[in-house]
C-alpha atoms as a PDB file:
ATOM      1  CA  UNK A   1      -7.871  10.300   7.920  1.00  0.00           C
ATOM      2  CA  UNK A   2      -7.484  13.496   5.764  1.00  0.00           C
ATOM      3  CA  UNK A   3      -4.968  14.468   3.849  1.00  0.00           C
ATOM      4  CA  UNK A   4      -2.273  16.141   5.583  1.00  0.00           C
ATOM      5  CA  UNK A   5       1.601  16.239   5.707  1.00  0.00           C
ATOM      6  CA  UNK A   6       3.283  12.799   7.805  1.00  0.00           C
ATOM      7  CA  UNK A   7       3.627  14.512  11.620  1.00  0.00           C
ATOM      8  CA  UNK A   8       7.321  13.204  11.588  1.00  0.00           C
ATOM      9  CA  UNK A   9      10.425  13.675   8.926  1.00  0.00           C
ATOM     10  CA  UNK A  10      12.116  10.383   7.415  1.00  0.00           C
ATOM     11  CA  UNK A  11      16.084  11.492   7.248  1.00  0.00           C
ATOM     12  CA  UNK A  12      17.924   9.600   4.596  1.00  0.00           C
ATOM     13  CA  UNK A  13      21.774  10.014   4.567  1.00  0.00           C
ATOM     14  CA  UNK A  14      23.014   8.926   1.065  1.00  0.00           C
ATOM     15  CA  UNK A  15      26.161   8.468  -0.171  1.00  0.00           C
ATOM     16  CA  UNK A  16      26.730   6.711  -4.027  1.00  0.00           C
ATOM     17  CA  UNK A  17      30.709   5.978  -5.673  1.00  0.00           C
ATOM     18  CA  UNK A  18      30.704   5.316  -9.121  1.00  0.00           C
ATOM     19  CA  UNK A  19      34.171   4.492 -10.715  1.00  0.00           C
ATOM     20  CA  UNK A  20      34.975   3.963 -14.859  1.00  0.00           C
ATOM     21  CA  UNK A  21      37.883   3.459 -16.762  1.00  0.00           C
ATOM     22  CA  UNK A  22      38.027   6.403 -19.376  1.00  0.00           C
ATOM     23  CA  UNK A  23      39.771   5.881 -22.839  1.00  0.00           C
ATOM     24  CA  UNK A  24      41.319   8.226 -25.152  1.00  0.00           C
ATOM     25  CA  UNK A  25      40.496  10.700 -25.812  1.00  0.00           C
ATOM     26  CA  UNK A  26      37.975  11.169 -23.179  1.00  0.00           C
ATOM     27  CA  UNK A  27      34.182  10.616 -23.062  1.00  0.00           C
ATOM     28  CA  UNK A  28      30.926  12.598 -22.460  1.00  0.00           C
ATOM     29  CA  UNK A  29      28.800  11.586 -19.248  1.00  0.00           C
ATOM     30  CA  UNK A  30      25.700  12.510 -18.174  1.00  0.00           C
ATOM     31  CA  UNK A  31      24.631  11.754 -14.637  1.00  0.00           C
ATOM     32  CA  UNK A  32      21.242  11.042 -12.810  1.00  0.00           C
ATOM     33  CA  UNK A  33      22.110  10.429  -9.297  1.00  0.00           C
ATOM     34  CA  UNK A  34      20.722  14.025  -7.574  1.00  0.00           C
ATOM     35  CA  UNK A  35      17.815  13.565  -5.422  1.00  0.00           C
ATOM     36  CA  UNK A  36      14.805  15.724  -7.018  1.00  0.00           C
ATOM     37  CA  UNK A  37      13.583  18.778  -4.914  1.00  0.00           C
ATOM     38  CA  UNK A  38      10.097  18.238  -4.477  1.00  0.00           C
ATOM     39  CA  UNK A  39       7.512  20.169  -1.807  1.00  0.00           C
ATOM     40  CA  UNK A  40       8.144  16.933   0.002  1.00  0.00           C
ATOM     41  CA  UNK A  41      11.508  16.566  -0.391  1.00  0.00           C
ATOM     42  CA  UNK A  42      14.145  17.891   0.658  1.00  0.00           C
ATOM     43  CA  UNK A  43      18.149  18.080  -0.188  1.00  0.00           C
ATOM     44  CA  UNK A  44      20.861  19.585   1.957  1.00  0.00           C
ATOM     45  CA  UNK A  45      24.535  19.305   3.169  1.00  0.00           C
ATOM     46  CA  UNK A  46      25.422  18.087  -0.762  1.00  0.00           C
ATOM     47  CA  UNK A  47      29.214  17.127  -1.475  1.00  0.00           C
ATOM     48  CA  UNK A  48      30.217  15.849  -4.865  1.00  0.00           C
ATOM     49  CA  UNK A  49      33.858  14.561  -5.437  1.00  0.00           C
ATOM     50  CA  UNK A  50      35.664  14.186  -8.382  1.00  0.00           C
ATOM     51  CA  UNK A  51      39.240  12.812  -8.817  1.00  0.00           C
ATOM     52  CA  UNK A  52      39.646  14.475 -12.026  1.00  0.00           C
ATOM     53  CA  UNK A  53      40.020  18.468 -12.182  1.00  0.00           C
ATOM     54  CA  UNK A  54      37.228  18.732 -15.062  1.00  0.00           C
ATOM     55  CA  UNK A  55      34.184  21.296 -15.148  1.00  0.00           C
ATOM     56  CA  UNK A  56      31.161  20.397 -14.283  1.00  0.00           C
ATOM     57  CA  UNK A  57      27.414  21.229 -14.880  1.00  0.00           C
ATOM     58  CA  UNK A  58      24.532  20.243 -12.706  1.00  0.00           C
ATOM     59  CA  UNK A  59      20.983  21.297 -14.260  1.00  0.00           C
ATOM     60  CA  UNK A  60      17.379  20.515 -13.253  1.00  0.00           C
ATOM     61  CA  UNK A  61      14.446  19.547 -15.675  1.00  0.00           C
ATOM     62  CA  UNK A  62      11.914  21.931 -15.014  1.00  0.00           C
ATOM     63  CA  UNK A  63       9.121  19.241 -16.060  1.00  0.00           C
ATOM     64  CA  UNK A  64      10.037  16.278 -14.243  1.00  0.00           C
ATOM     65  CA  UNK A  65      12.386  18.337 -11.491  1.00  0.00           C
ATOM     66  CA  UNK A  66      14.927  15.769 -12.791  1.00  0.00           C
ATOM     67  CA  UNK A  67      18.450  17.160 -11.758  1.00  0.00           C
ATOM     68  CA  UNK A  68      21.664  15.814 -13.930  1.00  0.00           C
ATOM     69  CA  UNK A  69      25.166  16.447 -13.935  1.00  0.00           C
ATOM     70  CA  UNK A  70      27.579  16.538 -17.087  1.00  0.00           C
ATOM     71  CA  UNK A  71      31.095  16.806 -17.860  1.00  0.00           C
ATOM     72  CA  UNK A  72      33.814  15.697 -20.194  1.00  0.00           C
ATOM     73  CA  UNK A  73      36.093  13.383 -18.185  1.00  0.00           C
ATOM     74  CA  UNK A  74      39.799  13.199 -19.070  1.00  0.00           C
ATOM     75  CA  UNK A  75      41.643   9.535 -20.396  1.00  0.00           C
ATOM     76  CA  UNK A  76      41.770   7.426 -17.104  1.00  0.00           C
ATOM     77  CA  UNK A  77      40.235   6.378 -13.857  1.00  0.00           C
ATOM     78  CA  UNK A  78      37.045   8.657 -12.970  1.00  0.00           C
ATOM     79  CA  UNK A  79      36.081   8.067  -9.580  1.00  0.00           C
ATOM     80  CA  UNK A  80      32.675  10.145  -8.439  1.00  0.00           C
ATOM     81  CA  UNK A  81      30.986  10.260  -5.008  1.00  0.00           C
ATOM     82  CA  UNK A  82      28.247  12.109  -3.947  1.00  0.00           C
ATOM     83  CA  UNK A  83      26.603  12.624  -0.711  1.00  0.00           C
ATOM     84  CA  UNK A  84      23.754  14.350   1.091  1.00  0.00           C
ATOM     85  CA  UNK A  85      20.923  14.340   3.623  1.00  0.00           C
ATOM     86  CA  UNK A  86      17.733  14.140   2.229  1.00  0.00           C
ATOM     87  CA  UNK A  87      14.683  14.476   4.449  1.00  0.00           C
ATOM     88  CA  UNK A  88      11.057  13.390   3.403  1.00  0.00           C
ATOM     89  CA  UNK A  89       7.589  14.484   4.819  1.00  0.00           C
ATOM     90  CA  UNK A  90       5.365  13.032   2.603  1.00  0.00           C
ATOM     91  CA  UNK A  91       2.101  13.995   1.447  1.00  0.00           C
ATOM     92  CA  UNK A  92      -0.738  11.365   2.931  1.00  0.00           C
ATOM     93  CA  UNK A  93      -4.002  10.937   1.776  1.00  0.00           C
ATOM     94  CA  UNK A  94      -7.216   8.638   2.810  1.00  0.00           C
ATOM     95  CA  UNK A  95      -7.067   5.935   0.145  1.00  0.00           C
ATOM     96  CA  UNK A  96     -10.931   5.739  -0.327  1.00  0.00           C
ATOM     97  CA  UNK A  97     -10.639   9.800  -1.449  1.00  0.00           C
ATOM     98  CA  UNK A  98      -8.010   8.842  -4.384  1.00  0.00           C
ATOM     99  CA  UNK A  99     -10.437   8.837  -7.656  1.00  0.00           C
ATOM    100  CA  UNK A 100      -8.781   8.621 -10.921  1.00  0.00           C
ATOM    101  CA  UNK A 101      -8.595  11.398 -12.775  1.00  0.00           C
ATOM    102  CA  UNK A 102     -10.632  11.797 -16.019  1.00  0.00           C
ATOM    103  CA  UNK A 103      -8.122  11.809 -19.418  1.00  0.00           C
ATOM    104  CA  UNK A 104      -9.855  15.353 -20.321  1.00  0.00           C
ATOM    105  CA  UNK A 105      -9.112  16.561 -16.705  1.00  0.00           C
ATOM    106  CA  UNK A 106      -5.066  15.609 -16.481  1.00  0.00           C
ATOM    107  CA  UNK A 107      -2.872  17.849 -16.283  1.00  0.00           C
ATOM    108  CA  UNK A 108      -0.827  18.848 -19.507  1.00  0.00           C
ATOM    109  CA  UNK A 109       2.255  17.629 -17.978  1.00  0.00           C
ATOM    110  CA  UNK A 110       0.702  14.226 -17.312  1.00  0.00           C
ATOM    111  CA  UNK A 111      -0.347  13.161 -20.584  1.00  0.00           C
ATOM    112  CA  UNK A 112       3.068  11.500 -21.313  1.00  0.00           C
ATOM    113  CA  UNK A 113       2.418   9.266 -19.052  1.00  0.00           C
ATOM    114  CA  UNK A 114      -0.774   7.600 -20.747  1.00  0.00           C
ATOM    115  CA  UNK A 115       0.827   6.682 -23.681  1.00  0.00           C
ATOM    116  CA  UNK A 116       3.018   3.558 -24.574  1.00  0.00           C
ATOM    117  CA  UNK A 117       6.747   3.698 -24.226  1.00  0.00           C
ATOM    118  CA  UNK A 118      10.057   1.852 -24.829  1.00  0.00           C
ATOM    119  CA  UNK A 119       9.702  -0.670 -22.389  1.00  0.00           C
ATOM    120  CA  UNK A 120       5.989  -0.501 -21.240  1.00  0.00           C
ATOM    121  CA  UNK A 121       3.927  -1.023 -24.790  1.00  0.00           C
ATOM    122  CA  UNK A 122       0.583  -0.620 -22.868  1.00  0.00           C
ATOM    123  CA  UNK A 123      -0.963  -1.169 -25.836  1.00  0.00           C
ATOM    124  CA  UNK A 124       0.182  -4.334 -26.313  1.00  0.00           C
ATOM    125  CA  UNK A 125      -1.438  -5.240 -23.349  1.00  0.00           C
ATOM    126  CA  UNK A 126      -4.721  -3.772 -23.662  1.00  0.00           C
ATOM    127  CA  UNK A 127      -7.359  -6.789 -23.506  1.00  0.00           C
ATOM    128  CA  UNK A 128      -5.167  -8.457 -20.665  1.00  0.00           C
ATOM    129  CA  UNK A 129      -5.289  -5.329 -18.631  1.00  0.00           C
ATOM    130  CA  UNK A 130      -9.098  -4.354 -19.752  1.00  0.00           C
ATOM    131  CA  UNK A 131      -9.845  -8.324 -18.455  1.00  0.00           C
ATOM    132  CA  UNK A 132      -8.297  -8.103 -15.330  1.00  0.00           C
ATOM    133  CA  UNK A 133      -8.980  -4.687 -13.836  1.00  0.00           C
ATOM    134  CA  UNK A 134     -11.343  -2.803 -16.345  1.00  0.00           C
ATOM    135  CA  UNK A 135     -14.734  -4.303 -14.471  1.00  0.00           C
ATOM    136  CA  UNK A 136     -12.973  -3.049 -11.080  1.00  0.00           C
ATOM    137  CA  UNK A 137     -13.812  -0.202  -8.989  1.00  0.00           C
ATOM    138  CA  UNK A 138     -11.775   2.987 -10.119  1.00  0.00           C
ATOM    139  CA  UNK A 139      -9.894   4.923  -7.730  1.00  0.00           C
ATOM    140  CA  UNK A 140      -6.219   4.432  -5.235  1.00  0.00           C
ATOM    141  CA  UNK A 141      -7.702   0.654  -5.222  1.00  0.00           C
ATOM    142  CA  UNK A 142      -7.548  -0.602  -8.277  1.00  0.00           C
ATOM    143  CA  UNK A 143      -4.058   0.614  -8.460  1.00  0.00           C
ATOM    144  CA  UNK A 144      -3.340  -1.093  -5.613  1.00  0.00           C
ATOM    145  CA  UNK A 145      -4.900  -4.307  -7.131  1.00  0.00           C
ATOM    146  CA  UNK A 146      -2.978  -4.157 -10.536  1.00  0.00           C
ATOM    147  CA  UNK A 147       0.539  -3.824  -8.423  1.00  0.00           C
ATOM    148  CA  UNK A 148      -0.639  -7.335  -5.834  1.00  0.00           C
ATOM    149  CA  UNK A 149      -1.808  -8.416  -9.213  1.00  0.00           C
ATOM    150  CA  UNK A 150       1.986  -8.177 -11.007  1.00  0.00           C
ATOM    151  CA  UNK A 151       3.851  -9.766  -7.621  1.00  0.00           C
ATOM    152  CA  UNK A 152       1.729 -12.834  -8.011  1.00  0.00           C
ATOM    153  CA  UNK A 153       2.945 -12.991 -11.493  1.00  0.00           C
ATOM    154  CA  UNK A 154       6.571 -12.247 -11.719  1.00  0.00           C
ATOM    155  CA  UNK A 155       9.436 -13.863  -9.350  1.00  0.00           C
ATOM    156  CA  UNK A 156      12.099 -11.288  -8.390  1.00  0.00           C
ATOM    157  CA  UNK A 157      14.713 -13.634  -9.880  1.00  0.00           C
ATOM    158  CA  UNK A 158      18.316 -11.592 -10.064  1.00  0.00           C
ATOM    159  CA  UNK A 159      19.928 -12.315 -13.661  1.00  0.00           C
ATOM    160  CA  UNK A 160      16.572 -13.125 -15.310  1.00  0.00           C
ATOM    161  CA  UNK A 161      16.452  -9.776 -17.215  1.00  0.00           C
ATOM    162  CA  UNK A 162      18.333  -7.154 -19.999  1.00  0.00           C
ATOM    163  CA  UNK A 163      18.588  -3.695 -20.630  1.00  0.00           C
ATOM    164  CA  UNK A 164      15.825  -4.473 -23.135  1.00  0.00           C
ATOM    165  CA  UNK A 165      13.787  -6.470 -21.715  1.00  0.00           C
ATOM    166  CA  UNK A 166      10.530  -4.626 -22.217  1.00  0.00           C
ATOM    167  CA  UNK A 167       7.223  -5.363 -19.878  1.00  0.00           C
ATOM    168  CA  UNK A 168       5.628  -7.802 -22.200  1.00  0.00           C
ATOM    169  CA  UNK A 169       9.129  -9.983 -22.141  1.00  0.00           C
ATOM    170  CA  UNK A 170       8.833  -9.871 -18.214  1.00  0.00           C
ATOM    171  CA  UNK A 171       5.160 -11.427 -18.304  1.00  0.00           C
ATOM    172  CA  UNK A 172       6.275 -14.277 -20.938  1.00  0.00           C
ATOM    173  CA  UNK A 173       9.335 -14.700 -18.360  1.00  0.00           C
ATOM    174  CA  UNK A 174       7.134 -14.568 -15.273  1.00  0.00           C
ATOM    175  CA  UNK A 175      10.243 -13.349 -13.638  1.00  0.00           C
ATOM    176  CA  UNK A 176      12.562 -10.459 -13.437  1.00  0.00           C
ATOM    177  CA  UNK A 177      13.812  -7.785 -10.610  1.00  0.00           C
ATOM    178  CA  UNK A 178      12.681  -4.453  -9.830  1.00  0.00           C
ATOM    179  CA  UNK A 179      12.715  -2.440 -13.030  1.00  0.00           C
ATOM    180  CA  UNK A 180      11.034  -5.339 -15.036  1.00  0.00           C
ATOM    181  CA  UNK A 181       8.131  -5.118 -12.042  1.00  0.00           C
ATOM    182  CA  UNK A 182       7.786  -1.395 -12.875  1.00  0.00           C
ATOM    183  CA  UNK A 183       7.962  -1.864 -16.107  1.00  0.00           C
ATOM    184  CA  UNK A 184       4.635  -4.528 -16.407  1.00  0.00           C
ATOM    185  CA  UNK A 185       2.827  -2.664 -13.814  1.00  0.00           C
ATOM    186  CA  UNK A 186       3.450   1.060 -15.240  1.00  0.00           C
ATOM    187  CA  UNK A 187       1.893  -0.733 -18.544  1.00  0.00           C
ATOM    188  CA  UNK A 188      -1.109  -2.271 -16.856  1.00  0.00           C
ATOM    189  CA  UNK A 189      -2.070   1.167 -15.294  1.00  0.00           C
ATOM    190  CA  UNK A 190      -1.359   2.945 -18.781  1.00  0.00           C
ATOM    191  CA  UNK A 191      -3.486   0.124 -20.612  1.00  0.00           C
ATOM    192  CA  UNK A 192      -6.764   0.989 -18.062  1.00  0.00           C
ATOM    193  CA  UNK A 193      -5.789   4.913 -18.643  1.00  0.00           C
ATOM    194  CA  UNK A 194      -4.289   5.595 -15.443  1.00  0.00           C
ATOM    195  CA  UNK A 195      -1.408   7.902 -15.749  1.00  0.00           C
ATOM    196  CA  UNK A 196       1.917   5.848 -14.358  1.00  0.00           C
ATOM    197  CA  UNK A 197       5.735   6.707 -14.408  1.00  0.00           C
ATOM    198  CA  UNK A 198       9.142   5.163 -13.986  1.00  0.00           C
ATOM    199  CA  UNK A 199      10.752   6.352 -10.769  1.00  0.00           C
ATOM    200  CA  UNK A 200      14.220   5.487  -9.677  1.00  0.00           C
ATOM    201  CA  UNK A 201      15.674   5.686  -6.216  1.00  0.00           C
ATOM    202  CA  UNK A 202      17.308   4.015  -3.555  1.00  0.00           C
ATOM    203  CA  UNK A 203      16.298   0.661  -2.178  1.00  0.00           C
ATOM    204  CA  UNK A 204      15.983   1.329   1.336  1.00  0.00           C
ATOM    205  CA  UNK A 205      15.346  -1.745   3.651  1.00  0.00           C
ATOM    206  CA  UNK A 206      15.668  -4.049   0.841  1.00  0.00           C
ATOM    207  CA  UNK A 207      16.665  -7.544   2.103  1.00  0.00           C
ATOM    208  CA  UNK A 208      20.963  -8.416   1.696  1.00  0.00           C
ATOM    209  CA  UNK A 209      19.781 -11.480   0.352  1.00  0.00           C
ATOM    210  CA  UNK A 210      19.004  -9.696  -2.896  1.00  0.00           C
ATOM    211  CA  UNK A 211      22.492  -8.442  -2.925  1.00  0.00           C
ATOM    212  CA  UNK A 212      24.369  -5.698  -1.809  1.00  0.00           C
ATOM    213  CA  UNK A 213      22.484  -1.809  -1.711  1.00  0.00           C
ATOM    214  CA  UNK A 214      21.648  -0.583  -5.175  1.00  0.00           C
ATOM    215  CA  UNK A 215      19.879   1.853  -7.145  1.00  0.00           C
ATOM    216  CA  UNK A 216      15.991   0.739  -7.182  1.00  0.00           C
ATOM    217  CA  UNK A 217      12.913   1.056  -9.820  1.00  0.00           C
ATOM    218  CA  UNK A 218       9.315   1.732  -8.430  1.00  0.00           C
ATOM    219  CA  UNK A 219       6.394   3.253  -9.622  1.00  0.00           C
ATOM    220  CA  UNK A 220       4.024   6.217  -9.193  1.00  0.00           C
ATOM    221  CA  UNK A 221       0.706   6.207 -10.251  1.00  0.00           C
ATOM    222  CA  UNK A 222      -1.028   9.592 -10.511  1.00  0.00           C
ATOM    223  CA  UNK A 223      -4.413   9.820  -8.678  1.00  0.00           C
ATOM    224  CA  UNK A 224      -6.151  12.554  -7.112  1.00  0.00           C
ATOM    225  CA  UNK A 225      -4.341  15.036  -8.976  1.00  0.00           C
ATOM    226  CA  UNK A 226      -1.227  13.687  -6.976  1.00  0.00           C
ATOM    227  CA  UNK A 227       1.730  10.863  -8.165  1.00  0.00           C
ATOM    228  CA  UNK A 228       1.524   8.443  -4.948  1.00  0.00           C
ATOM    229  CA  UNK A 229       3.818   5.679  -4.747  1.00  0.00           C
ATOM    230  CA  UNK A 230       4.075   1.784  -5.561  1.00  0.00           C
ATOM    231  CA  UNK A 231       6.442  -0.458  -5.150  1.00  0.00           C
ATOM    232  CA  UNK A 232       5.376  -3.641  -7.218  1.00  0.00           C
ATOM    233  CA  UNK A 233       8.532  -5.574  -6.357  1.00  0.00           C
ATOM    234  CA  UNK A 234       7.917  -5.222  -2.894  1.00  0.00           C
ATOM    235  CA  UNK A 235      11.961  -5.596  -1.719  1.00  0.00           C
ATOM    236  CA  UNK A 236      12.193  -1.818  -0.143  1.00  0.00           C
ATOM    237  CA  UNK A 237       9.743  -0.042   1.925  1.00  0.00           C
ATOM    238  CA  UNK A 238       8.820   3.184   0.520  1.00  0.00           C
ATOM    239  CA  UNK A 239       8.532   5.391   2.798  1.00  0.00           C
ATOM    240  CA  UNK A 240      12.066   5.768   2.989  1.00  0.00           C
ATOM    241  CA  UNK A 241      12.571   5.726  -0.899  1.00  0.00           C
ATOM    242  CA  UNK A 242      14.807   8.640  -2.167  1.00  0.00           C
ATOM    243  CA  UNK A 243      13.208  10.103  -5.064  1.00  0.00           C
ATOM    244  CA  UNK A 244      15.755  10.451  -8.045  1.00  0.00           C
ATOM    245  CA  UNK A 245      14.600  10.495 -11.379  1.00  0.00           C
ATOM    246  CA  UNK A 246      11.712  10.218 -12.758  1.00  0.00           C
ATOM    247  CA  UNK A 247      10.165   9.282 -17.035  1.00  0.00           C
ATOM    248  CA  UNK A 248       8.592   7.215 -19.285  1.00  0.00           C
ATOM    249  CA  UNK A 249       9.956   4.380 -18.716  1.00  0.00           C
ATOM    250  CA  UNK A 250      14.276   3.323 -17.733  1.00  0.00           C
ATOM    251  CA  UNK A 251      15.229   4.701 -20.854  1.00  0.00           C
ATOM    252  CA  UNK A 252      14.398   8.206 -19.191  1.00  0.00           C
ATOM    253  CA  UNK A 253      15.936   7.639 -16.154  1.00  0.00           C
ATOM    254  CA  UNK A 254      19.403   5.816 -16.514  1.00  0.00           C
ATOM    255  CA  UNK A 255      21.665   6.950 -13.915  1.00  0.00           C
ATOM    256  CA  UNK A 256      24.636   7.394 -16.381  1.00  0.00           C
ATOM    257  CA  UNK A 257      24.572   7.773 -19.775  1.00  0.00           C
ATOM    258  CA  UNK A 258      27.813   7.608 -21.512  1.00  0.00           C
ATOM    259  CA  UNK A 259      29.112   8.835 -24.966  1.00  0.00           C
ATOM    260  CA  UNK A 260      32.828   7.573 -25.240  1.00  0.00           C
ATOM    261  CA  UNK A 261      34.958   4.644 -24.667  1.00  0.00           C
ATOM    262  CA  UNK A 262      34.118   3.796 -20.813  1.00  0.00           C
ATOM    263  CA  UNK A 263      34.594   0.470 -18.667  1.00  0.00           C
ATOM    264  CA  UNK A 264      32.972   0.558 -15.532  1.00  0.00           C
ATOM    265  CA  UNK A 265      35.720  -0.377 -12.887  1.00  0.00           C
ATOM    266  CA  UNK A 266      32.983  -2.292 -10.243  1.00  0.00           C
ATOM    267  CA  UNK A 267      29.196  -1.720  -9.274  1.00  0.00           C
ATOM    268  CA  UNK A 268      27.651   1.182  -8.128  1.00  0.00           C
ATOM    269  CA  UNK A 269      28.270   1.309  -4.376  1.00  0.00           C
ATOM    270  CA  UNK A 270      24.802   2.965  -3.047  1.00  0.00           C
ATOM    271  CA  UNK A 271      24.184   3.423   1.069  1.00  0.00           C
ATOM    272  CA  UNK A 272      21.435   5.043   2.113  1.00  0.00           C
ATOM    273  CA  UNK A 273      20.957   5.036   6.024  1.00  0.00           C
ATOM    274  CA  UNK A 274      17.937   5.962   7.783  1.00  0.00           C
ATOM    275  CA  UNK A 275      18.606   8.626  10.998  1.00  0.00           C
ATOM    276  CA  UNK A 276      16.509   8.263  13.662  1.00  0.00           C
ATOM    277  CA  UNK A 277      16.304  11.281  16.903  1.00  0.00           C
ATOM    278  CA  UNK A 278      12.712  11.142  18.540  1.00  0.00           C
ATOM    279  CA  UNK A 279      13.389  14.345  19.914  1.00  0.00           C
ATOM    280  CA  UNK A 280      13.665  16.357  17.036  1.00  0.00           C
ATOM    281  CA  UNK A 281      11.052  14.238  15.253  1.00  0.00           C
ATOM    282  CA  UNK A 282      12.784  12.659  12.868  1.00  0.00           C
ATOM    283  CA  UNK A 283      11.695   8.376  12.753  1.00  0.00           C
ATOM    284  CA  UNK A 284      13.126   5.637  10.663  1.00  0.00           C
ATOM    285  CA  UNK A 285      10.998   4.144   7.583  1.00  0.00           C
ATOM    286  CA  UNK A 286       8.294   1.274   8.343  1.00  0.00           C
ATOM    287  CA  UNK A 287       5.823   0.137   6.367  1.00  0.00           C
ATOM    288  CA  UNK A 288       2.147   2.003   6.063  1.00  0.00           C
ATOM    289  CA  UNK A 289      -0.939   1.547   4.149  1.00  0.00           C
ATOM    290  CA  UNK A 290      -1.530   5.312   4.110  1.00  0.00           C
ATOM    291  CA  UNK A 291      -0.894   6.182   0.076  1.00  0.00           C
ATOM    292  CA  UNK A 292       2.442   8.465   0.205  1.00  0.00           C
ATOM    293  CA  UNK A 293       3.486  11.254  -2.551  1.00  0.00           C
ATOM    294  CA  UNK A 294       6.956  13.728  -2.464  1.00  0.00           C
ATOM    295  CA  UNK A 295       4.223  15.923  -4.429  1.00  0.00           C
ATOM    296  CA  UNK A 296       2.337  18.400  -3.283  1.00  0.00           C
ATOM    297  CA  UNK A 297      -1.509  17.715  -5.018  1.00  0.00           C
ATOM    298  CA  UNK A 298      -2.084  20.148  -8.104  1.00  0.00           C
ATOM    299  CA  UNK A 299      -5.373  21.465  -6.782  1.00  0.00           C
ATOM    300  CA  UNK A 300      -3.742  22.892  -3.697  1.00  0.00           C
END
């Protein structure tokens, strides 16, 4: 194949309630729960709902098209839902065209992502990485081989990890759930000087056994001037992955930060439903070995 745009749309209705207990005299939130716009991505029919009468301020990062809402909630229950229809026509691309990109070639905007972070000390892991994938052939492939690489490595074991569990913690543990899988294999890519990121979304298709719908963590890896998608936990299928946030590492990409006394008041309830209507050409997800981006290529 050659690159093109998918022939068909992937329609995502989402809907996510969040609910906290606020003390006195109020706290500071900051929300990450906006799907980016992206030239492959699109947002529409948007409804947020707030119990509490309190201003609000929705902003987008112009470098990572990261969109977050803030406001000062009031002492008291804070119930939030938001809703909208997202619909994704990815950018495809012939695997055996996807070269990595030379460090003096990336992008300015890139370079972030070839350094060590937080949670993914890519440095730290180095010789491991350089012994395992440094003799392989470059390109969408080896990618692909560190990510089948890090599944037969680390269980997805619910419980198993922290907030600070960092990627080298996850490979002593040999076990972990989806953020700890992005976390090892963002470092591995970083480690051979492929430029990875931290993306968080919705787990589409992911199996009930693993619990109820949640947020999820995967990974883009950028190649041919283009982030393309991973999903190194392999519980969702990505094609019908809502692209949220994106940084560094989950420190970049929490969907709430909170400054204040605040008790969350139950789990995140996430639903994300596929649409399907033939007719107007809209399908539901399935898996695909074709690489996918919500980017549009920087050459073109």
């Amino acid at each position: 194949m050659t690159a093109d745009v998918a022939p068909h749309t992937v329609r995502i209705e989402l809907q996510i309630e969040l609910g906290y207990q606020v003390d006195a005299p109020g706290a500071d939130f900051i929300f990450n729960i906006h799907p980016a716009h992206t030239r492959h991505q699109a947002v529409s029919a948007e409804q947020l709902v707030l119990n509490q009468q309190v201003a609000t301020d929705i902003q987008a990062d112009p470098a990572t098209g990261n969109r977050y809402l803030r406001l000062r909630a009031l002492p008291g229950e804070l119930h939030l839902e938001y809703r909208a229809t997202v619909d994704l026509r990815h950018h495809r691309e012939d695997p055996a065209t996807l070269e990595e990109v030379p460090i003096h070639r990336l992008p300015l905007e890139v370079l972030g992502y070839i350094y060590p972070s937080r949670y993914c000390e890519s440095d730290s892991l180095l010789r491991l990485a350089t012994k395992q994938f440094g003799g392989l052939p470059q390109g969408y492939q080896r990618v692909q081989s560190i990510m089948r690489w890090v599944q037969q490595q680390i269980s997805y074991l619910s419980n198993t990890s922290s907030s600070t569990t960092s990627a080298v913690q996850s490979l002593i543990d040999q076990a972990g759930v989806c953020r700890d899988f992005a976390h090892v294999m963002i470092s591995l890519c970083r480690a051979v000087n492929i430029p990875a990121r931290f993306v968080t979304g919705t787990d589409y298709g992911a199996d009930p056994l693993n619990g109820p719908p949640d947020f999820h963590a995967y990974v883009e890896a950028y190649v041919g001037d283009a982030w393309y998608i991973f999903d190194p936990s392999g519980t969702g299928i990505p094609m019908g992955f809502v692209r949220i946030g994106t940084g560094r590492d989950a420190a970049d990409v929490a969907f709430a930060t909170i400054f204040g006394g605040v008790r969350a008041t139950g789990a995140p309830r996430v639903r994300a439903v596929a649409v399907e209507d033939v007719g107007l050409g809209i399908v539901k997800p399935s898996f695909t070995e074709i690489p996918l981006s919500t980017d549009a290529p920087s050459h073109r």
